[in-house]
N, C-alpha and C. Protein backbone atom coordinates (compact mmCIF):
# COMPACT_ATOMS: atom_id res chain seq x y z
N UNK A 1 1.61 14.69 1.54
CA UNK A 1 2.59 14.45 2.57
C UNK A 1 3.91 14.11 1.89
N UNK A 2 5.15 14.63 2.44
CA UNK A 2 6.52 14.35 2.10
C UNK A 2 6.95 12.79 2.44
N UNK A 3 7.77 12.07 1.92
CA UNK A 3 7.95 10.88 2.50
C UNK A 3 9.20 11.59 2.61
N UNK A 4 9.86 10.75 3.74
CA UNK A 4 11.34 11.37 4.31
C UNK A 4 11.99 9.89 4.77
N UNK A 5 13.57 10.30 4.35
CA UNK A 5 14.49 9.22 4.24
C UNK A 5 14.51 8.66 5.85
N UNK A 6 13.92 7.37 6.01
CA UNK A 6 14.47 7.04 7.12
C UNK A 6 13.72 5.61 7.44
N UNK A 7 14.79 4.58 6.76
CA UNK A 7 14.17 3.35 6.84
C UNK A 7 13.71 3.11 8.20
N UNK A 8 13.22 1.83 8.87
CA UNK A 8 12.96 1.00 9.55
C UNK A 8 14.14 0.88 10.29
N UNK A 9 14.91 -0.34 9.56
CA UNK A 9 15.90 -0.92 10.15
C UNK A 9 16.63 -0.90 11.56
N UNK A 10 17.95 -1.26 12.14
CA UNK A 10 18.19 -1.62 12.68
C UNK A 10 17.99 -0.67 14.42
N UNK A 11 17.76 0.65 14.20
CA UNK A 11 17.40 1.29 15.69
C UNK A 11 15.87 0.44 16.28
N UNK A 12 15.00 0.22 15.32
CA UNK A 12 13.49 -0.28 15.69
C UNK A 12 13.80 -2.05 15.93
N UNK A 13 14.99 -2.50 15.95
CA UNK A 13 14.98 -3.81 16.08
C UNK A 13 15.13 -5.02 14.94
N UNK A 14 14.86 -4.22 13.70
CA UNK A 14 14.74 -4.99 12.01
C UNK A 14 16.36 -4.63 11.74
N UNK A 15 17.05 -5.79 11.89
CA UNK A 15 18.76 -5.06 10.80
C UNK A 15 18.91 -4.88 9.73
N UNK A 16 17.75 -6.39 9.21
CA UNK A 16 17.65 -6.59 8.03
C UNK A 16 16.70 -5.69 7.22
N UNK A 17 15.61 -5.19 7.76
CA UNK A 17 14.92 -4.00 7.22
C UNK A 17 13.56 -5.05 6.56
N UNK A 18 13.99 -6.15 6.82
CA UNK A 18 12.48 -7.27 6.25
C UNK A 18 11.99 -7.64 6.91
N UNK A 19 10.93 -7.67 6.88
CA UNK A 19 9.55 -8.59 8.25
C UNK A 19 9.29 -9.74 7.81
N UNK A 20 9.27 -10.48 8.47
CA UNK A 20 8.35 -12.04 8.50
C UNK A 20 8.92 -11.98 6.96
N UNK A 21 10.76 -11.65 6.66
CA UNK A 21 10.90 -12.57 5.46
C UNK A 21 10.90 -11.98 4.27
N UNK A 22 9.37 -11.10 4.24
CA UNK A 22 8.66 -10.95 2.92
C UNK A 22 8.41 -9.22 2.85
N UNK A 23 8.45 -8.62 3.83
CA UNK A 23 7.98 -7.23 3.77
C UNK A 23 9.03 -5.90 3.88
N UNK A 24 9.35 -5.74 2.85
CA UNK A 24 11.03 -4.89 2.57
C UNK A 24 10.17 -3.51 3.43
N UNK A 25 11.00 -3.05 4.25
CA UNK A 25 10.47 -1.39 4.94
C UNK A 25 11.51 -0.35 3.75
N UNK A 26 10.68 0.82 3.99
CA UNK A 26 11.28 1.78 2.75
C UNK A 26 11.21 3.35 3.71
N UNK A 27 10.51 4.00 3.29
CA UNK A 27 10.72 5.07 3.73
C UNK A 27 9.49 5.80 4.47
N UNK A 28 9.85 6.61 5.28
CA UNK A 28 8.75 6.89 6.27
C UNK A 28 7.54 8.05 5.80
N UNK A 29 6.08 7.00 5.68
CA UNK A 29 5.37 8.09 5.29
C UNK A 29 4.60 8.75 6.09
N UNK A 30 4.88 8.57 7.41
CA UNK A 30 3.90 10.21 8.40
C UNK A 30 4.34 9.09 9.83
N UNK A 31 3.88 9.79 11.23
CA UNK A 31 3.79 9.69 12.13
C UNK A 31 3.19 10.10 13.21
N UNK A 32 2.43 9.54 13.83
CA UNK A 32 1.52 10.21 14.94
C UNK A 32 2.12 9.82 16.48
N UNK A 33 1.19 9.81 17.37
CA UNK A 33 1.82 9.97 19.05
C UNK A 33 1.76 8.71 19.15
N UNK A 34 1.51 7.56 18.64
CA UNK A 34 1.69 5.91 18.95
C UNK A 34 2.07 5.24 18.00
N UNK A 35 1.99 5.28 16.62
CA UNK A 35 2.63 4.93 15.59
C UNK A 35 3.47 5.38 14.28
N UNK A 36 3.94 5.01 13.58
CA UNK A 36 5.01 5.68 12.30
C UNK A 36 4.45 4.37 11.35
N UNK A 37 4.42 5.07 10.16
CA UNK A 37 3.33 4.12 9.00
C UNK A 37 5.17 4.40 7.47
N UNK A 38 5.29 3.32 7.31
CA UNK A 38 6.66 3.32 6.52
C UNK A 38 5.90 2.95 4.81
N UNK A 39 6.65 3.38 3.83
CA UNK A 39 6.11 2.76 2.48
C UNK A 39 6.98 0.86 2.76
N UNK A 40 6.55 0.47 2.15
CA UNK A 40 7.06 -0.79 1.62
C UNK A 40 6.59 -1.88 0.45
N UNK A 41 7.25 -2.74 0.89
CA UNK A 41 6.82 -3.67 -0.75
C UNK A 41 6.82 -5.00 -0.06
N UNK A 42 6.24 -5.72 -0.27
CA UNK A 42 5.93 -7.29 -0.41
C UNK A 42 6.51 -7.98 -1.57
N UNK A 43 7.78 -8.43 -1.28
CA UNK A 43 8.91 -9.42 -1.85
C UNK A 43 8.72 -10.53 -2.57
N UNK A 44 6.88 -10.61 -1.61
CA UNK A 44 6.68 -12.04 -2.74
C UNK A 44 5.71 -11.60 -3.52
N UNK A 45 4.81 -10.92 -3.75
CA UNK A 45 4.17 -10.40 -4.97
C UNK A 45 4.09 -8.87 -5.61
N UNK A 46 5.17 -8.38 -4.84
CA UNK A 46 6.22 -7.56 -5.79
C UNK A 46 4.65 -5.98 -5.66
N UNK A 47 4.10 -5.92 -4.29
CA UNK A 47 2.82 -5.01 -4.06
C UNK A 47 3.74 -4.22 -3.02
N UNK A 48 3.08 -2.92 -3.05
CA UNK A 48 3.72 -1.73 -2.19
C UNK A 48 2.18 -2.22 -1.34
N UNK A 49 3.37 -1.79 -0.34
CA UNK A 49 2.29 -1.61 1.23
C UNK A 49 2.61 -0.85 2.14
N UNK A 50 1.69 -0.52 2.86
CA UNK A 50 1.84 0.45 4.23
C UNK A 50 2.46 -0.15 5.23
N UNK A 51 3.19 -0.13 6.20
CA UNK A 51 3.99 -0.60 7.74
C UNK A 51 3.67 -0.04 8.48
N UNK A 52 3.04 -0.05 9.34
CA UNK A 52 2.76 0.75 10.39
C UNK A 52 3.22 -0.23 11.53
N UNK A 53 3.87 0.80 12.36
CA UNK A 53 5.04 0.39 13.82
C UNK A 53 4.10 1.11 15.03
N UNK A 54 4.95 0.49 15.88
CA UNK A 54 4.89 1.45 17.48
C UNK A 54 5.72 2.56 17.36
N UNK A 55 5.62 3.55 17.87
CA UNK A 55 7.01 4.59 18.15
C UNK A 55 7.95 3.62 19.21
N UNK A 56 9.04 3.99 19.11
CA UNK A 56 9.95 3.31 19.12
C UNK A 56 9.62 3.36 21.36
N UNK A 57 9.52 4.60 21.78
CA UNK A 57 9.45 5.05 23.15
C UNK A 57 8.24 3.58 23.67
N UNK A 58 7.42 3.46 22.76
CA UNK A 58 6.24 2.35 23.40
C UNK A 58 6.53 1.43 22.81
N UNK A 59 7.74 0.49 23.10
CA UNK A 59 8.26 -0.83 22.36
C UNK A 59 8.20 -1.16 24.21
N UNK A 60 8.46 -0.75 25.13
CA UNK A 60 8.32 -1.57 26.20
C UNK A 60 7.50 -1.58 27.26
N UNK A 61 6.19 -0.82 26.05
CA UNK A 61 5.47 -0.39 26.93
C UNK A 61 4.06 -2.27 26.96
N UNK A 62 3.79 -2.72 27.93
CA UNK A 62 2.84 -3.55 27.58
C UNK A 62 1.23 -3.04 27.39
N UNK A 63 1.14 -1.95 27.76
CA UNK A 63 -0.29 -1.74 27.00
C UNK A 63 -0.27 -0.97 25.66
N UNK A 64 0.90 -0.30 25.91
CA UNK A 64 0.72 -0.13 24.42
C UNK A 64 0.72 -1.49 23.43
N UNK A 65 1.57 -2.16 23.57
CA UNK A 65 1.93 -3.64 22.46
C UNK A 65 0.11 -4.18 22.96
N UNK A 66 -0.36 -3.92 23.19
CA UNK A 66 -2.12 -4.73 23.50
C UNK A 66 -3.07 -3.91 23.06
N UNK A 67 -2.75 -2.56 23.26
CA UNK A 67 -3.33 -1.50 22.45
C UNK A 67 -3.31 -1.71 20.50
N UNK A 68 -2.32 -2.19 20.03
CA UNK A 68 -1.31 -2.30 19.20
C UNK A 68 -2.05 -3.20 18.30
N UNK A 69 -1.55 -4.59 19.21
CA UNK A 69 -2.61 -5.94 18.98
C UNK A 69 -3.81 -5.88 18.14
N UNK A 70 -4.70 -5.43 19.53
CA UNK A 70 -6.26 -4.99 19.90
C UNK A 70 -6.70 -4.12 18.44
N UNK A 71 -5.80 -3.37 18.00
CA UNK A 71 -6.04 -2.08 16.87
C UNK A 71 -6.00 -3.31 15.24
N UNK A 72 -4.63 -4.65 15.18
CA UNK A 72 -4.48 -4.87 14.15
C UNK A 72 -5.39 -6.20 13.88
N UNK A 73 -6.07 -6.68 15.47
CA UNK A 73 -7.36 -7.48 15.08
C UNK A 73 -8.14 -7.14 14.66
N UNK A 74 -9.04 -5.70 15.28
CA UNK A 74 -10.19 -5.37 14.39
C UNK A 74 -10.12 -4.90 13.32
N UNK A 75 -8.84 -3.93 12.87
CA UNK A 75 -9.13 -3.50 11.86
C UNK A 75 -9.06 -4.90 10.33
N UNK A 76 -8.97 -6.16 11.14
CA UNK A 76 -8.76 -7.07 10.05
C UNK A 76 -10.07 -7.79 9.92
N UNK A 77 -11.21 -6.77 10.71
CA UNK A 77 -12.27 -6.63 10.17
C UNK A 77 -12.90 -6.50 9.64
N UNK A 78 -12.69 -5.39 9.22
CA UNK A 78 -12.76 -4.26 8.24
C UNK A 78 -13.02 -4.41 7.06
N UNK A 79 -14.08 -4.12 6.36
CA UNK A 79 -13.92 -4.71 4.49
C UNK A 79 -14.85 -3.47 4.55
N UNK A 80 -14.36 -2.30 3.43
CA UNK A 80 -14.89 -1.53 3.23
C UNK A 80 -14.31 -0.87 1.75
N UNK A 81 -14.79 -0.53 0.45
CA UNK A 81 -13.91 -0.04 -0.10
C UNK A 81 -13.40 1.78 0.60
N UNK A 82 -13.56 2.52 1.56
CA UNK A 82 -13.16 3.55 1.98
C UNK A 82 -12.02 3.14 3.28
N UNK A 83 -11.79 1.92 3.33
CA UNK A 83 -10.92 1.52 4.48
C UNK A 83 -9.99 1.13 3.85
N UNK A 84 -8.06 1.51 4.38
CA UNK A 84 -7.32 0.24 4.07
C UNK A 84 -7.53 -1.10 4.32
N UNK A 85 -7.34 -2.12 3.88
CA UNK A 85 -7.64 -3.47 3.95
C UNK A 85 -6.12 -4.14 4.95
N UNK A 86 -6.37 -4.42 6.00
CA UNK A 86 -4.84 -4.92 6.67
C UNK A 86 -5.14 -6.43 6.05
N UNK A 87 -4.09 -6.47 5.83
CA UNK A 87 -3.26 -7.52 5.41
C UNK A 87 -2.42 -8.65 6.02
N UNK A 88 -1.45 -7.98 7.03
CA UNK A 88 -0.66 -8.99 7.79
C UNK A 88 -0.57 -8.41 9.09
N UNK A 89 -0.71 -9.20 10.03
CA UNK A 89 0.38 -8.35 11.68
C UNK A 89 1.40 -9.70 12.11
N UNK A 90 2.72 -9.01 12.70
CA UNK A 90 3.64 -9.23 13.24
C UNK A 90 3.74 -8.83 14.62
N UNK A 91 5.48 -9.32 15.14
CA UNK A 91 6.17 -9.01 15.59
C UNK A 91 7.60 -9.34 14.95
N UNK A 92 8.37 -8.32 14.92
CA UNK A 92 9.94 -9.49 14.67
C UNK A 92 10.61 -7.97 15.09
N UNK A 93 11.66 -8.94 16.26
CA UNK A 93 12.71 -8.70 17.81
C UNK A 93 11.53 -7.20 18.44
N UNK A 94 11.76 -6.55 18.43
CA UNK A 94 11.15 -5.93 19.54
C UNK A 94 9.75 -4.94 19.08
N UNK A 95 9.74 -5.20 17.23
CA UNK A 95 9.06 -4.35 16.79
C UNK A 95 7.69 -5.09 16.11
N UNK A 96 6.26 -4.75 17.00
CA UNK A 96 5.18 -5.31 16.81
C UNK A 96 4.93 -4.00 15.30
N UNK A 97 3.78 -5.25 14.13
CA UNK A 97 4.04 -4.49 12.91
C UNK A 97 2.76 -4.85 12.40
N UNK A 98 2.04 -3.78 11.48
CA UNK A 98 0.55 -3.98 10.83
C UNK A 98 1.19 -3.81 9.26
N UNK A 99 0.65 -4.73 8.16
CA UNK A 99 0.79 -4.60 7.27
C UNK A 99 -0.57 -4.21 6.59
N UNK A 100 -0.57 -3.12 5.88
CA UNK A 100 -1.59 -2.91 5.22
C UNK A 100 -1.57 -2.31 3.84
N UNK A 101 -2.67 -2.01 3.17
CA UNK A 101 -2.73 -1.87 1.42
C UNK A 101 -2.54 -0.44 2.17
N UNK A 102 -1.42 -0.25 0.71
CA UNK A 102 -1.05 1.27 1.12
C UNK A 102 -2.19 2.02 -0.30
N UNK A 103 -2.46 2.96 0.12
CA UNK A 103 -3.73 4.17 -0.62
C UNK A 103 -2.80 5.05 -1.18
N UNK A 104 -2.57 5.37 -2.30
CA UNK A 104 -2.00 6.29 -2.91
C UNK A 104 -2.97 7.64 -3.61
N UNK A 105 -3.19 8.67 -3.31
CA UNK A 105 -3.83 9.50 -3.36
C UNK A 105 -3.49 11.34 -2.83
N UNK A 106 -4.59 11.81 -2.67
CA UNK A 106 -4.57 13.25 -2.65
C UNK A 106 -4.77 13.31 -1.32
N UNK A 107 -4.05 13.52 -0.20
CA UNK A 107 -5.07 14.05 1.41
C UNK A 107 -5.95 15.13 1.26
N UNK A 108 -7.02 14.92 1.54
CA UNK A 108 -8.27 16.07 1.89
C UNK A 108 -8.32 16.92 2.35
N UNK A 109 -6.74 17.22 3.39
CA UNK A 109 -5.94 18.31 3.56
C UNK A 109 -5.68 19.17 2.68
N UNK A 110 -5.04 18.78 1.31
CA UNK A 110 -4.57 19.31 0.54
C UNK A 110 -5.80 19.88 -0.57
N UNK A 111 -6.64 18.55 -0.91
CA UNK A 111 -7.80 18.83 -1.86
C UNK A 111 -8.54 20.33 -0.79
N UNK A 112 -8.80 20.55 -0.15
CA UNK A 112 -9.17 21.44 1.23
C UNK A 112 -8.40 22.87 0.90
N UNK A 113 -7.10 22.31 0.69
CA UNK A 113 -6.15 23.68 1.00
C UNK A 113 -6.44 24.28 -0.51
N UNK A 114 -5.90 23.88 -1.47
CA UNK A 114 -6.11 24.34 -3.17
C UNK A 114 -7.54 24.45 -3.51
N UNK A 115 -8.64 24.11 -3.05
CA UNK A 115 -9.55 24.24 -3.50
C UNK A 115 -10.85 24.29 -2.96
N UNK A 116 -10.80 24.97 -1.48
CA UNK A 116 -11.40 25.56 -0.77
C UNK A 116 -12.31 26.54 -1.14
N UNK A 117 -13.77 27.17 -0.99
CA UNK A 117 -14.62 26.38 -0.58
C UNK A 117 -14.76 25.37 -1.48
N UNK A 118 -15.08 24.33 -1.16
CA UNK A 118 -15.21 22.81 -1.92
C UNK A 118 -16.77 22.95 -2.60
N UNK A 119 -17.40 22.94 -3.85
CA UNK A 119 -18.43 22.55 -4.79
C UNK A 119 -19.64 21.49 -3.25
N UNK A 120 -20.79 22.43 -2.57
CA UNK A 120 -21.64 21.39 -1.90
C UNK A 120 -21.41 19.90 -2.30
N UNK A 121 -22.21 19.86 -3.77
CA UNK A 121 -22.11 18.54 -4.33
C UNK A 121 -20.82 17.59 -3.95
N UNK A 122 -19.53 18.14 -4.38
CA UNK A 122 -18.55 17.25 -3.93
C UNK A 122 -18.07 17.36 -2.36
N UNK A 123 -18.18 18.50 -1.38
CA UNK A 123 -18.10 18.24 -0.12
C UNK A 123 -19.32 17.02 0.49
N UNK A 124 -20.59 17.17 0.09
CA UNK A 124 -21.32 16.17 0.06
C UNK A 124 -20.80 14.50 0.22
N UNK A 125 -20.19 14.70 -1.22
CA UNK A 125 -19.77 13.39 -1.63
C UNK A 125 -18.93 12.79 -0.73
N UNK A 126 -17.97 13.49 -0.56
CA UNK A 126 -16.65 13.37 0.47
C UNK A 126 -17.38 13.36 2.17
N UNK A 127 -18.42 13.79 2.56
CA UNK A 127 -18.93 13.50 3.54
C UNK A 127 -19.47 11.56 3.69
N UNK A 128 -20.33 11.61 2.87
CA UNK A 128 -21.06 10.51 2.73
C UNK A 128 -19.91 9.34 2.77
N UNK A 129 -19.27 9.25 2.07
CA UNK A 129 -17.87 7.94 1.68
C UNK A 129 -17.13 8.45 3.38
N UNK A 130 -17.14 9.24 4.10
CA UNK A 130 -16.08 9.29 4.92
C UNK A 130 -17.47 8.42 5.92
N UNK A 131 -18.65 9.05 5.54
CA UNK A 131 -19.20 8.58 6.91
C UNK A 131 -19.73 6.99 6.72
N UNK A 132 -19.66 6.39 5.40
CA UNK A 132 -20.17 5.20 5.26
C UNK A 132 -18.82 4.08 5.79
N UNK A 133 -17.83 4.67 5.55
CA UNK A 133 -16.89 3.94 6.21
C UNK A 133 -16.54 3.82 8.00
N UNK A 134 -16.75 5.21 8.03
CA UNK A 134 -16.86 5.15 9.67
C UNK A 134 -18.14 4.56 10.14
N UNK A 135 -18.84 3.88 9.49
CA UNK A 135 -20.21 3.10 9.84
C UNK A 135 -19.92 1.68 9.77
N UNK A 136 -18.82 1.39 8.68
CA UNK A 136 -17.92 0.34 8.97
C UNK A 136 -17.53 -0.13 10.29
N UNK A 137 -16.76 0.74 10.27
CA UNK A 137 -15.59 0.45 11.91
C UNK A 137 -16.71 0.54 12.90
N UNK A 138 -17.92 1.36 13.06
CA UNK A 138 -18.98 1.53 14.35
C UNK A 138 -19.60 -0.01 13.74
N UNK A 139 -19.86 -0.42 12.85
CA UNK A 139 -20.25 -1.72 13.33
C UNK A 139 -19.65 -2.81 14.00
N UNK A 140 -18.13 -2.48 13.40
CA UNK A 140 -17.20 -3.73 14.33
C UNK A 140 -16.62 -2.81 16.15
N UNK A 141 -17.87 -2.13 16.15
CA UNK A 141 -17.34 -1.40 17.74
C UNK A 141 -15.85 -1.04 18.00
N UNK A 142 -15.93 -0.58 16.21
CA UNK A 142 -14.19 0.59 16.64
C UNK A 142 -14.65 1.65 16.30
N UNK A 143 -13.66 2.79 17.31
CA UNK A 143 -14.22 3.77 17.39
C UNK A 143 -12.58 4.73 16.83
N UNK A 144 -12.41 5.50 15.34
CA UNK A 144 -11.59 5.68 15.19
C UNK A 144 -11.21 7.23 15.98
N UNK A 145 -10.09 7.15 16.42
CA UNK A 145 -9.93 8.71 17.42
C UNK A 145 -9.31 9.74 16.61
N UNK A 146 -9.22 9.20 15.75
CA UNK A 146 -8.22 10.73 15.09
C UNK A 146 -8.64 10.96 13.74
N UNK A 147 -9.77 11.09 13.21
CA UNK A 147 -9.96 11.46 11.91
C UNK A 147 -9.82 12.93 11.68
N UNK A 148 -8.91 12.94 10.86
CA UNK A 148 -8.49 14.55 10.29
C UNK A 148 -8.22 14.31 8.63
N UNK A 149 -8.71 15.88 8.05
CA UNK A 149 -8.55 15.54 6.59
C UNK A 149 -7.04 15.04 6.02
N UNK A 150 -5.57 15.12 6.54
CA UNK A 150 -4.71 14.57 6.64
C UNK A 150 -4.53 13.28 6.76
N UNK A 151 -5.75 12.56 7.07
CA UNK A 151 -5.91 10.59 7.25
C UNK A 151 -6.61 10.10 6.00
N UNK A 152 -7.42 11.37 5.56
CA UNK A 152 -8.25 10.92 4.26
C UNK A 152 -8.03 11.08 3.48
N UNK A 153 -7.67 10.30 1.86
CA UNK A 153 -7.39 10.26 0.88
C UNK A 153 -8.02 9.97 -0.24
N UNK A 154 -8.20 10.78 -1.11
CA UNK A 154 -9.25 10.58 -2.43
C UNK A 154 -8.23 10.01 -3.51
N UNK A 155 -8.69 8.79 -3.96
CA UNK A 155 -8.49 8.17 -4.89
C UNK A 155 -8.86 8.34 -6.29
């Protein structure tokens, strides 16, 4: 995935472009139909992290912000090494915010696209780790809706 220039800051409600203080927003790494996931860094121990926002259209929406919520409690469930690990949730002025360990890696999109058909053995592999994690989240009764090889990343 491309990251593309386009901080946080002041249209989403952040002027300052920092959360709760400590969480510098940087540049935008993807976006779907309810959220935008930004690179960033943590100011106080100097760690890149993921941001993930509302789209800006569901900032006044109240089920979305409960939808939002609801998504950054359980996933602070979550302990899996095939899961990001969330880290922090916010709000600051109008923009509710998930902090999480950002994954730096290959999307399965791409491993998919260059190197299609994939070796059984390693499609295998890549099955098993996708499904032991989604056995994760089905134990904490989340049910993730959008898994596409574009969400998954080999480390």
């Amino acid at each position: 995935m491309v990251s593309v220039e386009k901080p946080l800051g002041a249209p989403l409600g952040v002027a300052s472009g920092l959360l709760k203080g400590r969480y510098r927003v940087g540049t935008m790494l993807g976006e779907g139909a309810m959220g935008v996931v930004y690179r960033g860094i943590d100011e106080q121990s100097s760690t890149p992290v993921a941001i993930k926002t509302l789209q800006p259209a569901a900032f006044h929406s109240p089920k979305a912000h409960e939808r939002f919520q609801r998504e950054a409690s359980l996933a602070n469930k979550l302990h899996h090494p095939g899961i990001a690990q969330t880290l922090d949730f916010g709000v600051e002025g109008e923009t509710p915010f998930l902090i999480m360990e950002l994954v730096e890696g290959i999307e399965l999109a791409e491993i998919i696209e260059k190197e299609a058909p994939l070796p059984p053995a390693r499609a295998l592999d890549i099955a098993i780790q996708l499904t032991q994690a989604l056995a994760e989240a089905h134990h904490h009764n989340l049910i993730h809706r959008d898994i596409k090889p574009a969400k998954v990343r080999s480390v």
